[in-house]
C-alpha atoms as a PDB file:
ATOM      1  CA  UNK A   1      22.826-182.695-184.276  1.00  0.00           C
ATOM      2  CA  UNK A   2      20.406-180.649-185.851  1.00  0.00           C
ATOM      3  CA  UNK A   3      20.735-176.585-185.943  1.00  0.00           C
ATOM      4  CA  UNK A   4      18.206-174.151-187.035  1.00  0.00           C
ATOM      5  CA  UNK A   5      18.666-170.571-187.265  1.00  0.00           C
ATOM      6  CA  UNK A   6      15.061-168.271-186.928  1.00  0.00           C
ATOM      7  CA  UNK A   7      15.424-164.673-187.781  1.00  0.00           C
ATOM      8  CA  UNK A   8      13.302-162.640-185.557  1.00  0.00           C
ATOM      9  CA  UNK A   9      13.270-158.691-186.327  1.00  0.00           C
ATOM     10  CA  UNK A  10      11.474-158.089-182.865  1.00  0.00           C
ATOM     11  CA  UNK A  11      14.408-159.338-180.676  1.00  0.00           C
ATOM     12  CA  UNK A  12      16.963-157.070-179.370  1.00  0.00           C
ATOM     13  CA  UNK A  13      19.758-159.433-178.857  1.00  0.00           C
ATOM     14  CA  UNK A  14      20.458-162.808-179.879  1.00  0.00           C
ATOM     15  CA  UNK A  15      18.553-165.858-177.914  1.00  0.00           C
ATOM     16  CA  UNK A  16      20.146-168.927-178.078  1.00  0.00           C
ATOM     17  CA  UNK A  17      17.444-172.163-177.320  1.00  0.00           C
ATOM     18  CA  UNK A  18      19.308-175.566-176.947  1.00  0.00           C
ATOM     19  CA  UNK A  19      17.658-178.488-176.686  1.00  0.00           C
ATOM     20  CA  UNK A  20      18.081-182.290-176.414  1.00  0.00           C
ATOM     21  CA  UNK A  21      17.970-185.079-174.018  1.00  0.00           C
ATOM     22  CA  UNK A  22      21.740-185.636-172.897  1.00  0.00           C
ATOM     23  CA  UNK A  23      22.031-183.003-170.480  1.00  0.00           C
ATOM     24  CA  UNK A  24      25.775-182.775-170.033  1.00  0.00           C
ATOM     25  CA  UNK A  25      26.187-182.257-173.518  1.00  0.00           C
ATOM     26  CA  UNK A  26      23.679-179.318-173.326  1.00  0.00           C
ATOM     27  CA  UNK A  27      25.552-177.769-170.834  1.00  0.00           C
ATOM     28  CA  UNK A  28      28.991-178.274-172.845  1.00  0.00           C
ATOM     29  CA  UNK A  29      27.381-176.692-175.840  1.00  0.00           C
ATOM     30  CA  UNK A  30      25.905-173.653-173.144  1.00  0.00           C
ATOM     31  CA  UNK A  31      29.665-173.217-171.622  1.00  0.00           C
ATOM     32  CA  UNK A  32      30.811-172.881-174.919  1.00  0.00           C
ATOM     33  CA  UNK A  33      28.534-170.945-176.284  1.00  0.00           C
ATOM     34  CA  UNK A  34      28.746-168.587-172.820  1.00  0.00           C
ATOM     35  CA  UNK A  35      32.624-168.638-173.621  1.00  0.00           C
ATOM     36  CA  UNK A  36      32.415-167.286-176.944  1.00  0.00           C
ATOM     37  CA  UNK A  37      30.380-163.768-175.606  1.00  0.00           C
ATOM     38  CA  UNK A  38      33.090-161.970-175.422  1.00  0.00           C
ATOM     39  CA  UNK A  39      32.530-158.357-177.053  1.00  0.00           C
ATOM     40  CA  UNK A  40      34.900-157.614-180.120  1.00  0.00           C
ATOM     41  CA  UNK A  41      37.600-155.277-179.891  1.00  0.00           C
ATOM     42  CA  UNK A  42      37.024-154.528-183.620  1.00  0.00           C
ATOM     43  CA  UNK A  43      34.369-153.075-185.923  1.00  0.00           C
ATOM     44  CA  UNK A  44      33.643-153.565-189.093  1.00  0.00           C
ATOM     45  CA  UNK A  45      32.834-149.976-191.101  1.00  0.00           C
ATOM     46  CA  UNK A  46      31.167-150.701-194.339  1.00  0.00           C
ATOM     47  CA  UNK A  47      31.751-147.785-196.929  1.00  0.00           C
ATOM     48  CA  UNK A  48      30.947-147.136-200.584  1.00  0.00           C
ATOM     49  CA  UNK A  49      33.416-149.135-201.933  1.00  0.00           C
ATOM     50  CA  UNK A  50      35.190-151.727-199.365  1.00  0.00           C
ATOM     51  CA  UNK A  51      34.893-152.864-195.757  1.00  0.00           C
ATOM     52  CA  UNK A  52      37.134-151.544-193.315  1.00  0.00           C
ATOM     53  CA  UNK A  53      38.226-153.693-190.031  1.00  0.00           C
ATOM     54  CA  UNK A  54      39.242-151.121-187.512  1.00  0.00           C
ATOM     55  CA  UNK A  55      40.209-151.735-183.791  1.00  0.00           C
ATOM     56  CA  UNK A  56      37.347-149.892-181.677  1.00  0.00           C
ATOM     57  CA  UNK A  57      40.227-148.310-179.233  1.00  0.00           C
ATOM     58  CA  UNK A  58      41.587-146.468-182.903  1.00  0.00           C
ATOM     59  CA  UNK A  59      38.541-144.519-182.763  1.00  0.00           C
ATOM     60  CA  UNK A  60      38.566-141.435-181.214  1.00  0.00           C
ATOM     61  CA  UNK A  61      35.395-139.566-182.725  1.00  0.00           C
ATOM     62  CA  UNK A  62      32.158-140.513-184.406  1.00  0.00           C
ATOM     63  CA  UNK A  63      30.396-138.050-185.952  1.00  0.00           C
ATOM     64  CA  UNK A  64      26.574-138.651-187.251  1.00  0.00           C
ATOM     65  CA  UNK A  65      24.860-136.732-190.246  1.00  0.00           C
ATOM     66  CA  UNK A  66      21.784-137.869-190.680  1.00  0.00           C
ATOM     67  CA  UNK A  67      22.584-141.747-191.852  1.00  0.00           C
ATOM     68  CA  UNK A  68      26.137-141.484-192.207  1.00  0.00           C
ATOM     69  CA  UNK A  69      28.620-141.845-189.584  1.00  0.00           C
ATOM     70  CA  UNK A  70      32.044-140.398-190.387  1.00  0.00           C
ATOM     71  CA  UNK A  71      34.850-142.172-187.982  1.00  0.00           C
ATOM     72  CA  UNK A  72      37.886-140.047-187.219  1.00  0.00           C
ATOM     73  CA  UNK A  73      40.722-142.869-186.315  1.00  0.00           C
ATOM     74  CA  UNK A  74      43.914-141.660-184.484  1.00  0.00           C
ATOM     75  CA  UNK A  75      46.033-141.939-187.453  1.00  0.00           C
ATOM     76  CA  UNK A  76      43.395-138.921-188.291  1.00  0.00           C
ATOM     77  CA  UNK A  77      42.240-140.650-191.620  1.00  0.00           C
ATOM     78  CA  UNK A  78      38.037-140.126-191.699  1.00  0.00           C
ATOM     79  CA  UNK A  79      35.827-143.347-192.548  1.00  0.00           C
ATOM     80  CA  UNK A  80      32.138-142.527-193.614  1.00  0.00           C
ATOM     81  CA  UNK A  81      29.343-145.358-193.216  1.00  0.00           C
ATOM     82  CA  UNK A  82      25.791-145.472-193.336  1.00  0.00           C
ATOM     83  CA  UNK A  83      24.376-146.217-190.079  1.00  0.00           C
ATOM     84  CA  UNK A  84      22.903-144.476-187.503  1.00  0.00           C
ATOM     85  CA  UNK A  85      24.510-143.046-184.249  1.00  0.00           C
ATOM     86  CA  UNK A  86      21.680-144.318-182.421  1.00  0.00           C
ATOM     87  CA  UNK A  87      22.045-148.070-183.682  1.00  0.00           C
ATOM     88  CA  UNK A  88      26.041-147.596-183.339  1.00  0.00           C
ATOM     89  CA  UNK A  89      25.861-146.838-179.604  1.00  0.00           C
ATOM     90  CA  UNK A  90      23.427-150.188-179.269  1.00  0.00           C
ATOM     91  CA  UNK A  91      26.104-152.177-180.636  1.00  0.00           C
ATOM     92  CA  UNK A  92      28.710-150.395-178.829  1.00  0.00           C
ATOM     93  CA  UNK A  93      27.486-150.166-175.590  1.00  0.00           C
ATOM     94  CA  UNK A  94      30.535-152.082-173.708  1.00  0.00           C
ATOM     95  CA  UNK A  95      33.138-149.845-174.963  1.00  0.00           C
ATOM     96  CA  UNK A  96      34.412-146.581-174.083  1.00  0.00           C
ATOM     97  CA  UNK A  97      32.172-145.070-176.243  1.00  0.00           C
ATOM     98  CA  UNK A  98      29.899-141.830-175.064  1.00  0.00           C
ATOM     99  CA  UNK A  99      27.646-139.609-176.574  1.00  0.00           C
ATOM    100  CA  UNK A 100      28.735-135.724-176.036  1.00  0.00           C
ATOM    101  CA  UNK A 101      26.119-134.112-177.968  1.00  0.00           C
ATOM    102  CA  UNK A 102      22.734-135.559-180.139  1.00  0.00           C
ATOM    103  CA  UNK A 103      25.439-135.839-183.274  1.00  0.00           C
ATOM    104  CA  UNK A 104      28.891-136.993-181.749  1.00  0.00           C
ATOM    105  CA  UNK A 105      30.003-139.942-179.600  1.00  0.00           C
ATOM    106  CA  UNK A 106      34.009-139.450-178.479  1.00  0.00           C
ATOM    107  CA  UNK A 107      36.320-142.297-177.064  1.00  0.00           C
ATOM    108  CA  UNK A 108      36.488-141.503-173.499  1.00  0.00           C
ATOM    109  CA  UNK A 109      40.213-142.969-174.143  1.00  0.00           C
ATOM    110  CA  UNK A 110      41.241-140.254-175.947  1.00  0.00           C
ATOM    111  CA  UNK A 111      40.057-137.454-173.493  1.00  0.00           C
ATOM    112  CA  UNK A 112      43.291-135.548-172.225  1.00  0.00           C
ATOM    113  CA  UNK A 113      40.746-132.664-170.201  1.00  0.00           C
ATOM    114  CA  UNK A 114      37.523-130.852-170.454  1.00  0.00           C
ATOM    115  CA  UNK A 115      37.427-127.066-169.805  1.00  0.00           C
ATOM    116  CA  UNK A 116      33.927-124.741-169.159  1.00  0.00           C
ATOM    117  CA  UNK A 117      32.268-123.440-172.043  1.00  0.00           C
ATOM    118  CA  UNK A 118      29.304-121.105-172.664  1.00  0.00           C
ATOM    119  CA  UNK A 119      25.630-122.309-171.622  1.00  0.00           C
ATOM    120  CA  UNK A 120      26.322-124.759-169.314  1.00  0.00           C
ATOM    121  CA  UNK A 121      28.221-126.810-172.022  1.00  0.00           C
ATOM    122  CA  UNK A 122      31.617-127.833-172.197  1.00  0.00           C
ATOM    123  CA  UNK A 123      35.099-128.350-174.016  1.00  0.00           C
ATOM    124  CA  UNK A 124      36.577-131.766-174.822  1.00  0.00           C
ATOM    125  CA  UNK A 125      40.173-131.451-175.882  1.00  0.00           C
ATOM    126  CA  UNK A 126      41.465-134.559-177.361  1.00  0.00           C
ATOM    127  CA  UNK A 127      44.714-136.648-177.314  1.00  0.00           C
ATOM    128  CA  UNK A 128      44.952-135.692-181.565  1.00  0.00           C
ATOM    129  CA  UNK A 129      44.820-132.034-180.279  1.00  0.00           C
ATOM    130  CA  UNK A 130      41.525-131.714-181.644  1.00  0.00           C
ATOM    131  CA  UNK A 131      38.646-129.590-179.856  1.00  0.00           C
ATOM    132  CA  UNK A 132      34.968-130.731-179.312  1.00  0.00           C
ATOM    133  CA  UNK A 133      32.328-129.668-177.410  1.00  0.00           C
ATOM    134  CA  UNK A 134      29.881-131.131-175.225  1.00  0.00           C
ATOM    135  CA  UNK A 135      26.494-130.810-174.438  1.00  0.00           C
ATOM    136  CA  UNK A 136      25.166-129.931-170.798  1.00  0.00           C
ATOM    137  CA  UNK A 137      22.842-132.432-171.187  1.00  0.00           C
ATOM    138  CA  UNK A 138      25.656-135.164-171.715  1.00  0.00           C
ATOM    139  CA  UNK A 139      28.347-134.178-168.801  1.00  0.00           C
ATOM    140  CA  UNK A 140      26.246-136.208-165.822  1.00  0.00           C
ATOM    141  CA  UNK A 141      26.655-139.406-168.582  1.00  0.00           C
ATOM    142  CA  UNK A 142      30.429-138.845-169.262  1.00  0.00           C
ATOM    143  CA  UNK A 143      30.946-138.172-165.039  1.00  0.00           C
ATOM    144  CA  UNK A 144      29.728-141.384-164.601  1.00  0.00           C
ATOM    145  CA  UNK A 145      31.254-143.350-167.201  1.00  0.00           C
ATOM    146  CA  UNK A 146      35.277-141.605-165.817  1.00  0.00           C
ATOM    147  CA  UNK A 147      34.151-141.812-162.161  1.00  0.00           C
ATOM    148  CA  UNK A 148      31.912-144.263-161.503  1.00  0.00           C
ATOM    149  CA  UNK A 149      28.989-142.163-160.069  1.00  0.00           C
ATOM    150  CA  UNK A 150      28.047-138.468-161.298  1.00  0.00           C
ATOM    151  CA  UNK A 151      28.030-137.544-157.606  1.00  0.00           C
ATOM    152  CA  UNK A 152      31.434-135.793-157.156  1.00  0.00           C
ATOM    153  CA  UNK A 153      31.034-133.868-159.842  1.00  0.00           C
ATOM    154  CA  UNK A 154      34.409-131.959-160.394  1.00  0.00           C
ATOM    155  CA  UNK A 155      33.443-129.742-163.648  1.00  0.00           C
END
């Protein structure tokens, strides 16, 4: 068996080409390859000085300035990375993750209710007792991700 990796900047996601002439063991190596896709419940958070493995349903809050991303976890401890918010909600996209503003993403896990603001824009109150707010522009988004369609909408 011969394996070759090709590193291709212009994909999005990984593409997986198998090839051979013994077709049942293609399609053993495709089940197990299609068995193995299963999104992690863990992220890796790369700081200054160490790597941090943190379970993805710890984090309540992600917070971007410019290219760092500060993590709030639910023990409230605060991991900073560099990254973009952008790039973290590709690779998060299959989580509870949702943007509430153009610099935050919350953990829709942790959301305990959401109360009118000013502007159109509204209050996220937090299971940590912690207040955020959110963007008009992102309540339609965060509707659809608790309810399943932004239809009913009960704010």
């Amino acid at each position: 068996m011969e394996i070759s990796i090709n590193i291709d900047d212009k994909l999005k996601d990984i593409q997986v080409v198998i090839s051979g002439s013994d077709i049942e063991q293609l399609a053993d190596i495709a089940q197990y390859l299609k068995s193995r896709n299963t999104p992690s419940r863990q992220i890796a958070i790369k700081t200054a000085d160490n790597i941090r493995v943190v379970d993805k349903e710890d984090i309540i809050l992600v917070e971007s300035y410019g290219n760092d991303l500060t993590f709030t976890l639910k023990n409230n401890h605060k991991i900073t990375t560099r990254k973009t918010l952008k790039r973290f909600l590709e690779e998060n996209q299959k989580s509870d993750f949702v943007q509430i503003s153009k610099s935050e993403v919350m953990n829709l896990s942790y959301l305990s209710k959401m109360e009118s603001a000013f502007s159109g824009n509204y209050y996220a109150f937090l299971t940590n007792q912690s207040r955020v707010t959110v963007s008009r522009r992102f309540i339609k988004g965060i509707l659809t991700r608790l309810e399943g369609s932004a239809e009913d909408e009960a704010f």
